[in-house]
PDB file of N, CA and C in Angstrom:
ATOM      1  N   UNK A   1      51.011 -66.687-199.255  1.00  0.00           N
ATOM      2  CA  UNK A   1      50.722 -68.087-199.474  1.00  0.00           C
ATOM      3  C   UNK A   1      49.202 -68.265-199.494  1.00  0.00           C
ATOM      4  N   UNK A   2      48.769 -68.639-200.221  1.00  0.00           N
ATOM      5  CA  UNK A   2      47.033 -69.324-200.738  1.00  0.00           C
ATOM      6  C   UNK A   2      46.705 -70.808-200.556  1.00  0.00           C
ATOM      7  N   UNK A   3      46.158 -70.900-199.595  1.00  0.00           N
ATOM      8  CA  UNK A   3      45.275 -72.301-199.308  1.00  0.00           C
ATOM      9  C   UNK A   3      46.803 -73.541-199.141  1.00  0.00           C
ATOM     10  N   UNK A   4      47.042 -72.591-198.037  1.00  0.00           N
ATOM     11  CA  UNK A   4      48.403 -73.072-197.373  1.00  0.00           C
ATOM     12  C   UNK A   4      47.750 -74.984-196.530  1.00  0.00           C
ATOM     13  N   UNK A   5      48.590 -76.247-196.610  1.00  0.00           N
ATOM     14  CA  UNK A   5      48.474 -77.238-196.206  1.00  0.00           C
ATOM     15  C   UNK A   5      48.575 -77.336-194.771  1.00  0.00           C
ATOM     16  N   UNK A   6      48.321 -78.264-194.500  1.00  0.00           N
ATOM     17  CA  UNK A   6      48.038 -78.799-192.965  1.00  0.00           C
ATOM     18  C   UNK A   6      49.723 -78.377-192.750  1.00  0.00           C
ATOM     19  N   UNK A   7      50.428 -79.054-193.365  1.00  0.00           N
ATOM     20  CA  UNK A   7      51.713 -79.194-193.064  1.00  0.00           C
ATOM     21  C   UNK A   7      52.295 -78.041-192.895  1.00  0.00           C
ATOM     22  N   UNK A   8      52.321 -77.060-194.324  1.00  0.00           N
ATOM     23  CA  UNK A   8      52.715 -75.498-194.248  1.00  0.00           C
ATOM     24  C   UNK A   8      52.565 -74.769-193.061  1.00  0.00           C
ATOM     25  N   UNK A   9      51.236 -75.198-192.491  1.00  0.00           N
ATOM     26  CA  UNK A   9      50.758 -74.478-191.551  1.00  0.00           C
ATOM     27  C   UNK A   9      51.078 -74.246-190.052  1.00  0.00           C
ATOM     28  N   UNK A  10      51.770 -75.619-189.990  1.00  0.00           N
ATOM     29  CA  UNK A  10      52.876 -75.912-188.853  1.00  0.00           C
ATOM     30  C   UNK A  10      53.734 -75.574-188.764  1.00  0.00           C
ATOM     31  N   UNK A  11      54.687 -75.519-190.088  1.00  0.00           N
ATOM     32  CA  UNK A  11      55.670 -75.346-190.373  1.00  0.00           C
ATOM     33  C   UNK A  11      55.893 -73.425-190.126  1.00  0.00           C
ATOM     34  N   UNK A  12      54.878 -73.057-190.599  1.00  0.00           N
ATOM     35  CA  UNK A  12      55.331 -71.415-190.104  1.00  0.00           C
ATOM     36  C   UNK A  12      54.804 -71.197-188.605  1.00  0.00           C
ATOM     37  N   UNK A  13      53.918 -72.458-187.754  1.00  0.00           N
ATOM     38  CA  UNK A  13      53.740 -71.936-186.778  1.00  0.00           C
ATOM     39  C   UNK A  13      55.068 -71.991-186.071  1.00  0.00           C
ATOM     40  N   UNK A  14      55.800 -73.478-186.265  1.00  0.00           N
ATOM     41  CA  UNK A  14      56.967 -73.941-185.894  1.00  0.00           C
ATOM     42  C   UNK A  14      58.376 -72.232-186.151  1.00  0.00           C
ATOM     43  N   UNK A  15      57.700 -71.620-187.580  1.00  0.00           N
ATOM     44  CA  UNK A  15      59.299 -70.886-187.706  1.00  0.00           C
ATOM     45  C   UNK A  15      59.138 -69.487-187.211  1.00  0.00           C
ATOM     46  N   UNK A  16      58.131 -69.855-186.145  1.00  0.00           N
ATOM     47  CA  UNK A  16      57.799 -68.363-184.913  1.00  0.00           C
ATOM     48  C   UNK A  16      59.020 -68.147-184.236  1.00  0.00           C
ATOM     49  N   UNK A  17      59.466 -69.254-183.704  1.00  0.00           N
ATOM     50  CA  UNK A  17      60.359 -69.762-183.062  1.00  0.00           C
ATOM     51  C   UNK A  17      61.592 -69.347-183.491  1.00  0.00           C
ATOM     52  N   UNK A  18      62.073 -69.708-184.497  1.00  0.00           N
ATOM     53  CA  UNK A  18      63.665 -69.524-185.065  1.00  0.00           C
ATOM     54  C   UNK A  18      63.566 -67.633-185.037  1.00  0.00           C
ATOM     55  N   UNK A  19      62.102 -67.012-186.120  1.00  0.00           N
ATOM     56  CA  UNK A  19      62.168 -65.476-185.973  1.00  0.00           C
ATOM     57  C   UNK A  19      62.393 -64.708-184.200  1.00  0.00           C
ATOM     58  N   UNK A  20      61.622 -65.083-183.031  1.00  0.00           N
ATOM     59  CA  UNK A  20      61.694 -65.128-182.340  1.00  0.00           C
ATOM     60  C   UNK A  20      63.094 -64.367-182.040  1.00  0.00           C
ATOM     61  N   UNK A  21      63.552 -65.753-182.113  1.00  0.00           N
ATOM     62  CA  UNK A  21      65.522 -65.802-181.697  1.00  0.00           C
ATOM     63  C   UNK A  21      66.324 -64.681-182.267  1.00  0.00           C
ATOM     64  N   UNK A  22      66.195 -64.576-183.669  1.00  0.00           N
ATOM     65  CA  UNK A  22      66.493 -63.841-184.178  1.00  0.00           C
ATOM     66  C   UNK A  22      66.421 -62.071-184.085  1.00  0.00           C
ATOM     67  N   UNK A  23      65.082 -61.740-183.795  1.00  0.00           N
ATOM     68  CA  UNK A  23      64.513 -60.478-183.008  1.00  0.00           C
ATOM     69  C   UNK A  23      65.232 -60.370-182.078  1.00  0.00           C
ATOM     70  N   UNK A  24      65.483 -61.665-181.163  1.00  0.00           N
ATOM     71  CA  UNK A  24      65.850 -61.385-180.105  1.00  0.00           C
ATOM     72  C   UNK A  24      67.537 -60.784-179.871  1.00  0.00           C
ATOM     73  N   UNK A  25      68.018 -61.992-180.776  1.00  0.00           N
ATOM     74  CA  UNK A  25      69.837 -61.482-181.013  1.00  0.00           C
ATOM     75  C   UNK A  25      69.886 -60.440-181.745  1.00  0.00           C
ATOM     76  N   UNK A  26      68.959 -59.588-182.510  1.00  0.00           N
ATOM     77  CA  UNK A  26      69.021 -58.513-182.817  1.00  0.00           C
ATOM     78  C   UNK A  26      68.540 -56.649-182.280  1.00  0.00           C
ATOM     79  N   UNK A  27      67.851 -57.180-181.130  1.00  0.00           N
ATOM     80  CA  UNK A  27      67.597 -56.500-180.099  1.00  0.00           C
ATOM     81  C   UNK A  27      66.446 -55.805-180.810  1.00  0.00           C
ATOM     82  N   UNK A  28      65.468 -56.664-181.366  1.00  0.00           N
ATOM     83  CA  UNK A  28      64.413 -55.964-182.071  1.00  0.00           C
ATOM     84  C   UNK A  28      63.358 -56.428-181.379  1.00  0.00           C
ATOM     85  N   UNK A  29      63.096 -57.746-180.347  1.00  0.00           N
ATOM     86  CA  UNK A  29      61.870 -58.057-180.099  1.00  0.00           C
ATOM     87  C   UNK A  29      60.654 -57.139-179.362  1.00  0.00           C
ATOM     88  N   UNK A  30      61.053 -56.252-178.693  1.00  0.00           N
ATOM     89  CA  UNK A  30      60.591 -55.384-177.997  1.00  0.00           C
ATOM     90  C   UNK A  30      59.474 -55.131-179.055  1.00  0.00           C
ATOM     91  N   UNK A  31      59.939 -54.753-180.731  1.00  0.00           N
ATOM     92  CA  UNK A  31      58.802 -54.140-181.702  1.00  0.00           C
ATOM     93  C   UNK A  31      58.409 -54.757-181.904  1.00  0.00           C
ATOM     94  N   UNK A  32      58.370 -56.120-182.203  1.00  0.00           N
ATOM     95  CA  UNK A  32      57.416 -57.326-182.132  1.00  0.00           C
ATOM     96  C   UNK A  32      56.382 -57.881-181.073  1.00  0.00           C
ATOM     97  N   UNK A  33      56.468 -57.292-180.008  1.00  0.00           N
ATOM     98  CA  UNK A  33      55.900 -58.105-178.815  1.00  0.00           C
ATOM     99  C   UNK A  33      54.496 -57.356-178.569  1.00  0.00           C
ATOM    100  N   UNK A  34      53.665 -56.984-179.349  1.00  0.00           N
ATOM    101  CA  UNK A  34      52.732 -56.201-179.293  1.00  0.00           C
ATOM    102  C   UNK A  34      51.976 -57.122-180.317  1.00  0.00           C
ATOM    103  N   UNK A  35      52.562 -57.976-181.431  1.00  0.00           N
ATOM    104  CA  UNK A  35      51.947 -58.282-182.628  1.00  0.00           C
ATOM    105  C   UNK A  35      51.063 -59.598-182.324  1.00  0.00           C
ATOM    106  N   UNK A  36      50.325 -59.842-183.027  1.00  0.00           N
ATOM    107  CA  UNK A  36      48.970 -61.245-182.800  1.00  0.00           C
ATOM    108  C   UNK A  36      50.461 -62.388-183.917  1.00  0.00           C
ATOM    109  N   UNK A  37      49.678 -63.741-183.235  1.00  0.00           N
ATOM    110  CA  UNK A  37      50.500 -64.509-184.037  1.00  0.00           C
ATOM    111  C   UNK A  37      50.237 -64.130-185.296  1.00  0.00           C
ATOM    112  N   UNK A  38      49.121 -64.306-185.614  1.00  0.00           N
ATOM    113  CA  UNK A  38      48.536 -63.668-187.238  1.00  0.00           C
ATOM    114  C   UNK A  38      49.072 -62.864-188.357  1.00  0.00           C
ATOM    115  N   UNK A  39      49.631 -61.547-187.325  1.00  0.00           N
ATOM    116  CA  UNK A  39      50.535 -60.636-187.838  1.00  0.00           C
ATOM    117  C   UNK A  39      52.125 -61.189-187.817  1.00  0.00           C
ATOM    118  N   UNK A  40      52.286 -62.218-187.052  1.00  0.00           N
ATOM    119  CA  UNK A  40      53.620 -63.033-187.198  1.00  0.00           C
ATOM    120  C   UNK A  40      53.907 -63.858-188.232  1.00  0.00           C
ATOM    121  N   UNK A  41      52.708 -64.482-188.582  1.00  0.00           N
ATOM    122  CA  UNK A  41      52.476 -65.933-189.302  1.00  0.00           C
ATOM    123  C   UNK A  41      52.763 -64.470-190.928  1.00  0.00           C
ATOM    124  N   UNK A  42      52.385 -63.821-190.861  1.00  0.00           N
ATOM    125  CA  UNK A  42      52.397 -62.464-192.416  1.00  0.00           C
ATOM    126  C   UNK A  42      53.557 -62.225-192.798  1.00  0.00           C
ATOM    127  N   UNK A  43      54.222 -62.130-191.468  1.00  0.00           N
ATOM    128  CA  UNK A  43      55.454 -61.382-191.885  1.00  0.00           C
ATOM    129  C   UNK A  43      56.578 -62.719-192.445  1.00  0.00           C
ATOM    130  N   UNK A  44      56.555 -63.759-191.444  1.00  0.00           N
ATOM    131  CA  UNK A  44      57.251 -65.383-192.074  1.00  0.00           C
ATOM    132  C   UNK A  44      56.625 -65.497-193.792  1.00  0.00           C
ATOM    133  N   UNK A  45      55.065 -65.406-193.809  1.00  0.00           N
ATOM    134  CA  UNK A  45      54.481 -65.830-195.157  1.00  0.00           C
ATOM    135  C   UNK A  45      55.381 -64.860-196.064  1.00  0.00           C
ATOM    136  N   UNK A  46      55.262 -63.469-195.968  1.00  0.00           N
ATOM    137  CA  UNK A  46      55.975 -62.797-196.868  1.00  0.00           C
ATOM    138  C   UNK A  46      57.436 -63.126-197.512  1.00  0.00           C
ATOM    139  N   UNK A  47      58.316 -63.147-195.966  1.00  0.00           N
ATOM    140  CA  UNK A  47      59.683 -63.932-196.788  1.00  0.00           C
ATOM    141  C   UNK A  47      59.811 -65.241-197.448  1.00  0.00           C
ATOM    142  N   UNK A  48      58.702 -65.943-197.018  1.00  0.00           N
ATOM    143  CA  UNK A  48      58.501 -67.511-197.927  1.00  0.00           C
ATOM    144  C   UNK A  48      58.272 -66.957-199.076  1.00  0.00           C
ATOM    145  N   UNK A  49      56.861 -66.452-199.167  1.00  0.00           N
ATOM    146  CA  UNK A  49      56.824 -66.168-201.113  1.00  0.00           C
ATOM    147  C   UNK A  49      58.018 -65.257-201.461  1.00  0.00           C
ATOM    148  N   UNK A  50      58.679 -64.156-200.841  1.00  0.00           N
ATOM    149  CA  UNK A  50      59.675 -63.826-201.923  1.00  0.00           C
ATOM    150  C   UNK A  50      60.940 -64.222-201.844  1.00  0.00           C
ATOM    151  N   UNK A  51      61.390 -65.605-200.777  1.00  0.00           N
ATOM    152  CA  UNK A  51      62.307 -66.291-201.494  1.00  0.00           C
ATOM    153  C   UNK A  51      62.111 -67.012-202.610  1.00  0.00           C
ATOM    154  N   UNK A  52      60.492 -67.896-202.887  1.00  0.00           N
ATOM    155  CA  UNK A  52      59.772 -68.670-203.795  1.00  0.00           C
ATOM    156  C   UNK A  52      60.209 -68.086-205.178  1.00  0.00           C
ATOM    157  N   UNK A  53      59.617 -67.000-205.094  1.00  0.00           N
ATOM    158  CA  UNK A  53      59.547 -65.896-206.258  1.00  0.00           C
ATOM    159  C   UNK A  53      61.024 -65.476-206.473  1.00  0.00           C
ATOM    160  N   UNK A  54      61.668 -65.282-206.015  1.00  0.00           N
ATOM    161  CA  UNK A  54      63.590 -64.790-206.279  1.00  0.00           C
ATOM    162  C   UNK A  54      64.175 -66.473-207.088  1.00  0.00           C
ATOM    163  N   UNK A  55      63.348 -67.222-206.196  1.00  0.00           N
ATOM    164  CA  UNK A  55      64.202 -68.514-206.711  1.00  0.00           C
ATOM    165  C   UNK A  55      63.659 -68.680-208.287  1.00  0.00           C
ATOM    166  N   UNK A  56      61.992 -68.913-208.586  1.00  0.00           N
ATOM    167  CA  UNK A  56      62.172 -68.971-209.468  1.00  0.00           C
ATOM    168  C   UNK A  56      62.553 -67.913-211.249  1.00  0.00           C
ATOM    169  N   UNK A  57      62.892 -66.799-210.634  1.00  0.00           N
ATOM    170  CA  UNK A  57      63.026 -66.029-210.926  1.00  0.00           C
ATOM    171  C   UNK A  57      64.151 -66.180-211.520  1.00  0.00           C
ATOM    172  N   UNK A  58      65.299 -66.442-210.816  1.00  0.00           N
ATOM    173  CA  UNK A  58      66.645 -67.006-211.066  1.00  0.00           C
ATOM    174  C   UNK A  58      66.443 -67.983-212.698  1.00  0.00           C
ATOM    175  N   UNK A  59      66.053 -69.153-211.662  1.00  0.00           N
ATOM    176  CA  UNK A  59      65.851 -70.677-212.373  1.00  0.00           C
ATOM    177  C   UNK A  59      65.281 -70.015-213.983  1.00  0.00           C
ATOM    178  N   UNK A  60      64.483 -69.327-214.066  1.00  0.00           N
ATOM    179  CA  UNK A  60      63.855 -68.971-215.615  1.00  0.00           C
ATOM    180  C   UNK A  60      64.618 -68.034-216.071  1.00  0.00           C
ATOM    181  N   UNK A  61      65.765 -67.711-215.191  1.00  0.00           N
ATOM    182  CA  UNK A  61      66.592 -66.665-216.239  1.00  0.00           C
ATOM    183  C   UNK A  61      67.693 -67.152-216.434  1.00  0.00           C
ATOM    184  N   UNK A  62      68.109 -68.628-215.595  1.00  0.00           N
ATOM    185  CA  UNK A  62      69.500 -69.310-216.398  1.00  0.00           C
ATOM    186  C   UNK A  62      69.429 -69.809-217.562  1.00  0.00           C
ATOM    187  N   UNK A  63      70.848 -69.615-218.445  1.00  0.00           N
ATOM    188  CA  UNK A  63      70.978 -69.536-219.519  1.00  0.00           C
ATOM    189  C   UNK A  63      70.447 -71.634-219.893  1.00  0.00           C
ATOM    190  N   UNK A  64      70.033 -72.261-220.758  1.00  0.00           N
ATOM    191  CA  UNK A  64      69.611 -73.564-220.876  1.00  0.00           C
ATOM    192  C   UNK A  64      71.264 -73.980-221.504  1.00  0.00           C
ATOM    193  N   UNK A  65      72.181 -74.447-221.273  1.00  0.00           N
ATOM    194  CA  UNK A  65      73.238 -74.833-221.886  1.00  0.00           C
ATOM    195  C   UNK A  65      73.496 -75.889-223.140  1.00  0.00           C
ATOM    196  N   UNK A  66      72.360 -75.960-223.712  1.00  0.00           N
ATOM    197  CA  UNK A  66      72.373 -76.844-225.055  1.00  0.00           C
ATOM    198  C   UNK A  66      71.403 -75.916-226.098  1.00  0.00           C
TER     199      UNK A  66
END
């Protein structure tokens, strides 16, 4: 993400939280708990752009029906 908004910026500090949980019910946090938020905030940014990118990826390859 590039010249991410005030808002964005919350928003992945906010989805520390949900990954967190997740590490946790997956018995992975242990490999995480060494990392800077920084390196947290990278790894959230990454799956944002390549859901971004899958989605529109999709969207420009459905067929236009007329």
């Amino acid at each position: 993400m590039i010249d991410k908004t005030d808002m964005e910026k919350r928003a992945i500090k906010e989805a520390r939280q949900f990954l967190a949980e997740v590490l946790t019910e997956l018995g992975l946090m242990a490999s995480f708990h060494d990392c800077s938020a920084a390196e947290i905030d990278r790894i959230i940014e990454a799956c944002i752009d390549g859901f971004q990118d899958a989605m529109q990826r999709q969207t420009l390859n459905d067929d236009v029906p007329f």
